[in-house]
Each structure stands twice: as C-alpha cells, then as structure tokens.
C-alpha atoms as a PDB file:
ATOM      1  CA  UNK A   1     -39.235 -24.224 -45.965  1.00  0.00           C
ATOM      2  CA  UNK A   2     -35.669 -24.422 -45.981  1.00  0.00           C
ATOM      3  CA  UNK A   3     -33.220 -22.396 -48.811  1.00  0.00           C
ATOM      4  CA  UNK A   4     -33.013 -25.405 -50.611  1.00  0.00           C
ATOM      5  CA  UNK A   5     -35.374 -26.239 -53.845  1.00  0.00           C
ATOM      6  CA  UNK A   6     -37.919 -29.560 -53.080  1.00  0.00           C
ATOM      7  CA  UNK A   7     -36.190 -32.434 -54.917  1.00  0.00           C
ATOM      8  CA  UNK A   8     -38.698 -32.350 -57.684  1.00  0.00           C
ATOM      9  CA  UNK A   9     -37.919 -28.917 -58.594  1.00  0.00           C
ATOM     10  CA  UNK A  10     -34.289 -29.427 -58.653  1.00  0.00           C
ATOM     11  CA  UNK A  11     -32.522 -28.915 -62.541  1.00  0.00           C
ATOM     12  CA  UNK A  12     -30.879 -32.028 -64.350  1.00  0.00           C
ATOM     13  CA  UNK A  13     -27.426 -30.498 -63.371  1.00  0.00           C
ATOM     14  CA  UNK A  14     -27.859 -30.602 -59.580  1.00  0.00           C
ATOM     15  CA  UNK A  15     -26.572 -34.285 -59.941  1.00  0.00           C
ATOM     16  CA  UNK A  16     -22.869 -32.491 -61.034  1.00  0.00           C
ATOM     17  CA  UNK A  17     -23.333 -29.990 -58.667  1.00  0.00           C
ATOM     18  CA  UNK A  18     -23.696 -32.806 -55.662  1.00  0.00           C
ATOM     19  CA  UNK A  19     -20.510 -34.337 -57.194  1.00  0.00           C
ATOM     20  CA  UNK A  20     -18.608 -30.846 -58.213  1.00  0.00           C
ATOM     21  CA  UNK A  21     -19.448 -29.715 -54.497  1.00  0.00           C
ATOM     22  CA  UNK A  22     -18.575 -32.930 -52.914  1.00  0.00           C
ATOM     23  CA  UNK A  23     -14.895 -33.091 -54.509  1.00  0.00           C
ATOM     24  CA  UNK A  24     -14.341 -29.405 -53.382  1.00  0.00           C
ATOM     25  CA  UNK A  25     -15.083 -30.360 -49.734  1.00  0.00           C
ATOM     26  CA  UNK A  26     -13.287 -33.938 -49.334  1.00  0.00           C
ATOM     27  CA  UNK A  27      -9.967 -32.224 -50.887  1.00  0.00           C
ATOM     28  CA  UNK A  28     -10.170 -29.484 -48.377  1.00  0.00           C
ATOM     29  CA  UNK A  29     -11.445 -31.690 -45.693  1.00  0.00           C
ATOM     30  CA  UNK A  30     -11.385 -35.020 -44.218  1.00  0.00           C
ATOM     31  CA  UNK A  31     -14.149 -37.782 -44.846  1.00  0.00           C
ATOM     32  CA  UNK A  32     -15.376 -37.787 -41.388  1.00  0.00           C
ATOM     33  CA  UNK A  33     -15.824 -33.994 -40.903  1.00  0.00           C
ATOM     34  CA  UNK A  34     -17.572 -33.647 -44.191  1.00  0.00           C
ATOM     35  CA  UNK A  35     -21.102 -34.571 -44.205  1.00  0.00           C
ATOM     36  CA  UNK A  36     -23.813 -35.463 -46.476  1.00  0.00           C
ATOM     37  CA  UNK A  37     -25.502 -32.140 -45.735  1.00  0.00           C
ATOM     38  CA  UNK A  38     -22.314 -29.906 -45.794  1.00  0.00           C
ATOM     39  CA  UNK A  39     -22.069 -31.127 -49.543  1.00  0.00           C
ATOM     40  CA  UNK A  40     -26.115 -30.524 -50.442  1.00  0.00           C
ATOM     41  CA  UNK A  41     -25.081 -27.075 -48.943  1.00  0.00           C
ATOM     42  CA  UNK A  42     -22.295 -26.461 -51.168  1.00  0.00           C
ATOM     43  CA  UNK A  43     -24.646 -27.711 -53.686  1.00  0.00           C
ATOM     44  CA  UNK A  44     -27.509 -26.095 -52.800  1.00  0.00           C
ATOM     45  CA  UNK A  45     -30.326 -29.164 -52.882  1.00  0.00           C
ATOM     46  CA  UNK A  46     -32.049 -30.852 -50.383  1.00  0.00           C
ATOM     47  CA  UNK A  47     -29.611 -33.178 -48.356  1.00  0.00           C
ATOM     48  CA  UNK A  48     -32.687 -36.033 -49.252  1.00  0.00           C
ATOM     49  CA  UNK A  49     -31.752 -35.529 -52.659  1.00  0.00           C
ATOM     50  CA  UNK A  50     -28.073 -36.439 -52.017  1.00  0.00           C
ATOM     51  CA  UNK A  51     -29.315 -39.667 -50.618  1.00  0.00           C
ATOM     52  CA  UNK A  52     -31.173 -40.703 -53.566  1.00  0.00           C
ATOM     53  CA  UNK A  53     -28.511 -39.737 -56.093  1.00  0.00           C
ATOM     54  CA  UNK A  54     -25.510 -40.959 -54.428  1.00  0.00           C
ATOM     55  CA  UNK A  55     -26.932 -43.344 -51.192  1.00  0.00           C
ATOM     56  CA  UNK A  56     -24.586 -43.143 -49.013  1.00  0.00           C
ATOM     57  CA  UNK A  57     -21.613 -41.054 -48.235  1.00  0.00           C
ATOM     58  CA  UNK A  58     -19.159 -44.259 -48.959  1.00  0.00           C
ATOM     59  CA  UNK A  59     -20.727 -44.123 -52.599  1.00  0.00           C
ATOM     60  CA  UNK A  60     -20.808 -40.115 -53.357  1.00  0.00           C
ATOM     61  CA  UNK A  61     -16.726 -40.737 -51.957  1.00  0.00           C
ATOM     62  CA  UNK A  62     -16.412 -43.144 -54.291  1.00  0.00           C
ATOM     63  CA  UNK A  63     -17.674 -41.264 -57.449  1.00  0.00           C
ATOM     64  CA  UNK A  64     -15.726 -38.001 -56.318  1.00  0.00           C
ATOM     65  CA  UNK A  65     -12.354 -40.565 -56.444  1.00  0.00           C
ATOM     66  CA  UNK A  66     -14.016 -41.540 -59.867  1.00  0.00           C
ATOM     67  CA  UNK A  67     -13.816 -38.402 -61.641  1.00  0.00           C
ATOM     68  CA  UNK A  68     -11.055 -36.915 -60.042  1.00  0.00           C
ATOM     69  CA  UNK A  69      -8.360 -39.986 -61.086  1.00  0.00           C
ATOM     70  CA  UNK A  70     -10.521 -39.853 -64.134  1.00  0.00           C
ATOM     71  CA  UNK A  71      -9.252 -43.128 -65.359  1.00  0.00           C
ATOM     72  CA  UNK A  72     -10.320 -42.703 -68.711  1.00  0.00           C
ATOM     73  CA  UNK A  73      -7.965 -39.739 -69.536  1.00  0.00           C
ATOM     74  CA  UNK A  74      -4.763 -41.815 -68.110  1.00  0.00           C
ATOM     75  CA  UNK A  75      -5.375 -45.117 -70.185  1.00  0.00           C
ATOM     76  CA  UNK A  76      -7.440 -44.293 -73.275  1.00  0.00           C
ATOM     77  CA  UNK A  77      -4.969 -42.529 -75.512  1.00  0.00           C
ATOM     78  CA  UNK A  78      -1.394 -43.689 -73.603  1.00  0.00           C
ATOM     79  CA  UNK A  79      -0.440 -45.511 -76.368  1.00  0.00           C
ATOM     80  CA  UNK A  80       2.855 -47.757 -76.361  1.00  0.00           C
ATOM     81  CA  UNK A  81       4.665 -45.789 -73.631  1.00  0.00           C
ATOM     82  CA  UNK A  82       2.740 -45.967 -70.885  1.00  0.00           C
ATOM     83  CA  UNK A  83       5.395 -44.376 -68.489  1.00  0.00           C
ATOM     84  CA  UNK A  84       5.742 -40.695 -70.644  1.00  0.00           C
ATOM     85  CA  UNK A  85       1.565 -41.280 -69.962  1.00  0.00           C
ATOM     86  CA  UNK A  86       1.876 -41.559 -66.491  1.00  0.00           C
ATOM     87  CA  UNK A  87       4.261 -38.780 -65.928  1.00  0.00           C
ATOM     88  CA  UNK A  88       2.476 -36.762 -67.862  1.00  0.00           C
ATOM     89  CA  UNK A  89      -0.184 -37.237 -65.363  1.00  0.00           C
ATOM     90  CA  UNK A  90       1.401 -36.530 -62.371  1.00  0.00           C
ATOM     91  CA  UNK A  91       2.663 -33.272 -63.801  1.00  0.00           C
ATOM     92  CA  UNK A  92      -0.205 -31.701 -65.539  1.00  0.00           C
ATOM     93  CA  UNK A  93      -2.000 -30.617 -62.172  1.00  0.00           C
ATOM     94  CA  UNK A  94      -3.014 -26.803 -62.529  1.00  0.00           C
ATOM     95  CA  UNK A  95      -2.217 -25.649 -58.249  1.00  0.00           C
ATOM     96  CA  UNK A  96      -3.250 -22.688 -59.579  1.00  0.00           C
ATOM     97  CA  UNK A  97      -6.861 -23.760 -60.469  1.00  0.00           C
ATOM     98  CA  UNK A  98      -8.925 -24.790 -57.201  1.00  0.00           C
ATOM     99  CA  UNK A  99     -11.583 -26.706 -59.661  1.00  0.00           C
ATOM    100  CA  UNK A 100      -8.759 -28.818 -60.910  1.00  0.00           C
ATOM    101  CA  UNK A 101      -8.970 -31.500 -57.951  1.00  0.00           C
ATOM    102  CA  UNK A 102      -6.657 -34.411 -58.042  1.00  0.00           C
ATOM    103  CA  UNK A 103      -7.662 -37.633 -56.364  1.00  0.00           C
ATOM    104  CA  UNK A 104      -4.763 -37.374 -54.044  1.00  0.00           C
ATOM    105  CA  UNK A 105      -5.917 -34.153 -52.810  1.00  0.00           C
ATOM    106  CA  UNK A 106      -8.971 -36.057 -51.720  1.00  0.00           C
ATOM    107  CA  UNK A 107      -6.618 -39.157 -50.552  1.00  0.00           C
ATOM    108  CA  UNK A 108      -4.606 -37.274 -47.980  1.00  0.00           C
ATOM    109  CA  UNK A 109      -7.282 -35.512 -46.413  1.00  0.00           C
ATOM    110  CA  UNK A 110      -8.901 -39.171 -45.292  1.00  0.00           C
ATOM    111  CA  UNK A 111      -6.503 -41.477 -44.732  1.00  0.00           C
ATOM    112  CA  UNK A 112      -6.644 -41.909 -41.087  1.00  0.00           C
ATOM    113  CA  UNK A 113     -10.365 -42.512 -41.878  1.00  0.00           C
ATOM    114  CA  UNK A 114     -10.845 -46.732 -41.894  1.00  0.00           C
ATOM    115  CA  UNK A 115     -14.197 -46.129 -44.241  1.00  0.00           C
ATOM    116  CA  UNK A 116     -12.184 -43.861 -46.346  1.00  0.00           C
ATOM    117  CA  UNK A 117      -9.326 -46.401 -46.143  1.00  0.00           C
ATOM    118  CA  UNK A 118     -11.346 -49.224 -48.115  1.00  0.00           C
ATOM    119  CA  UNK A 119     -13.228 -47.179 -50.343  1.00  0.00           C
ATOM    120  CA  UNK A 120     -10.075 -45.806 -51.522  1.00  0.00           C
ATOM    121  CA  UNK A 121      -8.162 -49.000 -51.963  1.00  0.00           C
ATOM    122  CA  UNK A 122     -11.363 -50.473 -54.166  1.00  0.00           C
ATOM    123  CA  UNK A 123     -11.886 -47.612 -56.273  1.00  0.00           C
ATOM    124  CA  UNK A 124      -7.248 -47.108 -57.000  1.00  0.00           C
ATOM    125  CA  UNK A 125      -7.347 -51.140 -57.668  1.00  0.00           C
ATOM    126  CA  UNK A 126     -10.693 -50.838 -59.696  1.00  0.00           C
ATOM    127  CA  UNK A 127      -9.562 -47.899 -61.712  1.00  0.00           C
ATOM    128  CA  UNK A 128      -5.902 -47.685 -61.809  1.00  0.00           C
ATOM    129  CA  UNK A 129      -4.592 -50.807 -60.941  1.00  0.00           C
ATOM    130  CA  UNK A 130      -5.997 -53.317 -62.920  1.00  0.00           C
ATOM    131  CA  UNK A 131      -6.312 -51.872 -66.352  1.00  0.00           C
ATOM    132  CA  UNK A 132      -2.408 -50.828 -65.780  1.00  0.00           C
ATOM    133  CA  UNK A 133      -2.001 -54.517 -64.946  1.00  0.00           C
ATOM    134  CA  UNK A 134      -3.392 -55.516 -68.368  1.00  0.00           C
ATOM    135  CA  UNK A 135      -1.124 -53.435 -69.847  1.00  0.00           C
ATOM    136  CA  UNK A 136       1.918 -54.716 -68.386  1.00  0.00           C
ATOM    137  CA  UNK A 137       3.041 -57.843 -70.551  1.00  0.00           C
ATOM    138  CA  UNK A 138       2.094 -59.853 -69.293  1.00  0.00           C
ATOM    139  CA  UNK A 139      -0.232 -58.651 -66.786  1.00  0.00           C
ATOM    140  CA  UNK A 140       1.670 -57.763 -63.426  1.00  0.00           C
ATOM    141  CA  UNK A 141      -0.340 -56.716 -60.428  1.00  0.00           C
ATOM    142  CA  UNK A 142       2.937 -56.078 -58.412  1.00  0.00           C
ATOM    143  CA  UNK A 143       4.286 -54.012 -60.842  1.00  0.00           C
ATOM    144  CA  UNK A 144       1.257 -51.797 -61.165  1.00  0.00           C
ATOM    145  CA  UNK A 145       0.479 -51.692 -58.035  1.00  0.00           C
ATOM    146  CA  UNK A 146       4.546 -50.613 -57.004  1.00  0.00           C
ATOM    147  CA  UNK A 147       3.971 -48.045 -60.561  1.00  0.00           C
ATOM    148  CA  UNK A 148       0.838 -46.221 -58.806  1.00  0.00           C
ATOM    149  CA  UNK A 149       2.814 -46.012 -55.676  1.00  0.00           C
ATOM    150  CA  UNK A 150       5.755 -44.517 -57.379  1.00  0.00           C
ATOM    151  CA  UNK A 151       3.511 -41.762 -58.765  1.00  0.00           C
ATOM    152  CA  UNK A 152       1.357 -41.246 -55.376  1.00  0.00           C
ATOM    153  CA  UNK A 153       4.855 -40.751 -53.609  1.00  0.00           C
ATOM    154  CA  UNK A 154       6.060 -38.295 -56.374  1.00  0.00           C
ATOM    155  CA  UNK A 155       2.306 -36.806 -56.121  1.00  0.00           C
ATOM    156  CA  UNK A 156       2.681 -36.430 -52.526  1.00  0.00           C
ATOM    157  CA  UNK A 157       6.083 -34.752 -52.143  1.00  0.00           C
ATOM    158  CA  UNK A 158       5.261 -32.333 -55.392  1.00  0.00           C
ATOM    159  CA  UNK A 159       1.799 -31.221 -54.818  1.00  0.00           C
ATOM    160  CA  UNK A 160       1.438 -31.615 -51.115  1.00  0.00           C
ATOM    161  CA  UNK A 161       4.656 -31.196 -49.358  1.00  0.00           C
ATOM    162  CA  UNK A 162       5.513 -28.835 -52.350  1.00  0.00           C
ATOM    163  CA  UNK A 163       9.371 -29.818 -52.110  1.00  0.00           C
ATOM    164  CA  UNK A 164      11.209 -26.911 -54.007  1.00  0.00           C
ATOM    165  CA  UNK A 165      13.474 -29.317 -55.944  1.00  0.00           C
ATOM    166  CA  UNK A 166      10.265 -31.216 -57.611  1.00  0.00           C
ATOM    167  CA  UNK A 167       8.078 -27.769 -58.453  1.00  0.00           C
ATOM    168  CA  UNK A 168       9.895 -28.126 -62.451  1.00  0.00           C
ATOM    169  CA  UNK A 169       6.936 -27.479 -64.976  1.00  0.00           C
ATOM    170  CA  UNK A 170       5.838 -30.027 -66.911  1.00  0.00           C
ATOM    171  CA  UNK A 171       7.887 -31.163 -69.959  1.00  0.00           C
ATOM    172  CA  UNK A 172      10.873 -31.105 -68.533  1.00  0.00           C
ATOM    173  CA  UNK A 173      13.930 -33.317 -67.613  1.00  0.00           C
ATOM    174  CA  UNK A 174      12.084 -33.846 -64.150  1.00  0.00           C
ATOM    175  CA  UNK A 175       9.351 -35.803 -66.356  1.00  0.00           C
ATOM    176  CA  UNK A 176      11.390 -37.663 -68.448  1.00  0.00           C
ATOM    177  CA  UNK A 177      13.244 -39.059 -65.498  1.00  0.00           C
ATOM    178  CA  UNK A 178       9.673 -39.749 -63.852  1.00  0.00           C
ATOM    179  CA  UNK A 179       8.668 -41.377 -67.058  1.00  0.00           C
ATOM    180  CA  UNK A 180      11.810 -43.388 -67.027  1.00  0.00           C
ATOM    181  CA  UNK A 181      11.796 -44.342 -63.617  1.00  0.00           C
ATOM    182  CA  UNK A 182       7.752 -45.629 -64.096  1.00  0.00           C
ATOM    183  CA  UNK A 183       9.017 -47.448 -66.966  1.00  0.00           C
ATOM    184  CA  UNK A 184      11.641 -49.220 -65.203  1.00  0.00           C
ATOM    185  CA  UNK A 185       9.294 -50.482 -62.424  1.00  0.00           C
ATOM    186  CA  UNK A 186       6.979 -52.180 -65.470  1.00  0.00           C
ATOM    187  CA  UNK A 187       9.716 -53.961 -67.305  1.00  0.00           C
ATOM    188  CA  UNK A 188      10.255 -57.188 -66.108  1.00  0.00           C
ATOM    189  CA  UNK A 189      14.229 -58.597 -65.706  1.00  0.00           C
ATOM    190  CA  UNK A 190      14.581 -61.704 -67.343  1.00  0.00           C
ATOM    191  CA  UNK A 191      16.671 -63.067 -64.620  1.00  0.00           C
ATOM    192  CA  UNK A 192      16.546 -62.157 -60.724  1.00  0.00           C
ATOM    193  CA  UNK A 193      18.240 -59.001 -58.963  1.00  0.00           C
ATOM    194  CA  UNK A 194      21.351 -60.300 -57.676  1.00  0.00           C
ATOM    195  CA  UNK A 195      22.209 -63.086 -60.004  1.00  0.00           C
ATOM    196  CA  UNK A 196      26.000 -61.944 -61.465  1.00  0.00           C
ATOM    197  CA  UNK A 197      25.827 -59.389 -64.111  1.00  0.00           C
ATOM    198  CA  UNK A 198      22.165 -58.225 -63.936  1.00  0.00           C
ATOM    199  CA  UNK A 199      21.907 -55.280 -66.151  1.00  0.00           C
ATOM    200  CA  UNK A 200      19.577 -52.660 -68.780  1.00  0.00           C
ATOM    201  CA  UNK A 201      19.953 -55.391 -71.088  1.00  0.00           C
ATOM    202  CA  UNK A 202      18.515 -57.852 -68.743  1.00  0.00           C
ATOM    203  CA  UNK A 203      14.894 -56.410 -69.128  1.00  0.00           C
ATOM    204  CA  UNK A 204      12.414 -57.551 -71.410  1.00  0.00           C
ATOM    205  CA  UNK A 205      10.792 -54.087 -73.811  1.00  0.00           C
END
C-alpha cells in the first residue's frame, strides 16, 4: 500500500485539499509540468481520487482559476463604481502570504501551454468578462474585455515583474489613478475619437 489513504477512507475536506494543493503547484509551476499525481501528493490522497473529484486535469485547472479570481468577491458588493472595485482588486494581493494565490500567478506560469491557453480564456470570459459586460451600460464586451486587460497588464508589471514605481500600498494615489483609468475604458464617448473637440464631457456616466 502506498502513503496515501484508499479513497473511501479519505475525510470530506480532501476535496479542498485537492484544490488548495493544486493552486499552490500551478502558481509555482507550469500546467504541463504539474501532474495529476504531483497535486494528490501535495494533497496527500490517492491520485484515483483526483480523477473522480475533478476528471481531468483541464477541469481541476479550471476550478483552481475559479477560486483564485474568485468572481464573487469582485462583483457582488462593487456597487455603482465599479472601477474603485476593480482597483481595489488588483491591489489587495498579500506577496507576503504564499496561500493568497492570485489567478494571474497561475496565468503566467501556463501560457505557452495551448490546453492552458483555452481553459483560461473560457473560465476569464465566463467569470470576469461577461458579468463586467452586464454591468457596463449598456452591456459592452469590448470594453470589458479591454478593462480586464488593463488590470492583467497592471497585475503583471506589479506583482510579477515587481516594477519599483508600482509597489505603492493599497489606498493610495496609485489606486485612484488605476480606478480612474478602469473607469475611463467603461464609459462610452458619445461621439467618435477624432471628431473635433472630443472631450471628458463627451462621455456618457
């Protein structure tokens, strides 16, 4: 017998455990050099368990991109300004907490990865995407697509590239102009860019 507990033995939390373990090891390492039994390792189950909890290893992806853009904590209490909302988001990541996984930790690691590619673009339209969509008026795929963009770039050059000049704690003026700048993408001109005498006032609230 292996180190690992039979499936029917394991407790009702080994489900988290599969998911806790498998965030850990797709933010610290690509999709195709993590496997299904690396993560019932880290978990410590039966890697025949992880199959019939998750299925595949496109699917246990998928729910670790789930819960780390946790979708519900961005949209549920936003309110009327969805842009201080969204800033908010990309600066409350703890780097000092290595449980506090971000789904573009998990992004970067697999993006040369084709598999990873699609899973990622179904579960960022699925989750982020659309309901931001719904809450542009009216709803504006472009915009929210060019709004998550904006705050995977900012993501990217803050938490990953750690560029000195973006490390400001949250709060600050570097937020508000984030928030601002998110804003800006949603609103929608009333009249083209480039026709004479486009400005602020041009954009509908």
């Amino acid at each position: 017998m292996g180190r690992h507990p039979p499936a029917s033995t394991v407790t009702p939390s080994a489900r988290q455990r599969i998911l806790d373990a498998a965030m850990r090891l797709f933010s610290a390492s690509s999709f195709d050099d993590t496997s299904l039994r690396d993560i019932a390792a880290e978990a410590q189950v039966d890697v025949a368990y992880v199959h019939r909890c998750y299925g595949s290893k496109e699917k246990l992806f998928a729910h670790a991109l789930n819960v780390s853009l946790q979708p519900g904590r961005v949209f549920d209490d936003v309110g009327s300004d969805i842009g201080k909302a969204l800033a908010r988001e990309v600066f409350s990541r703890d780097a000092g907490n290595p449980q506090d996984v971000r789904a573009l930790d998990i992004a970067v690691r697999s993006l040369s990865s084709a598999a990873a590619r699609n899973v990622l673009k179904d579960v960022i339209g699925a989750d982020l995407i659309a309901p931001l969509s719904d809450r542009i008026p009216p709803p504006n795929e472009m915009r929210a697509v060019l709004t998550i963009a904006a705050m995977a770039g900012i993501g990217l050059f803050r938490n990953v590239l750690a560029f000195e000049a973006l490390q400001e704690p949250a709060g600050g003026e570097l937020e508000a102009v984030v928030a601002n700048l998110l804003t800006d993408i949603m609103r929608r001109p009333r009249r083209r860019l480039g026709d004479e005498g486009l400005t602020n006032h041009d954009y509908d609230e």
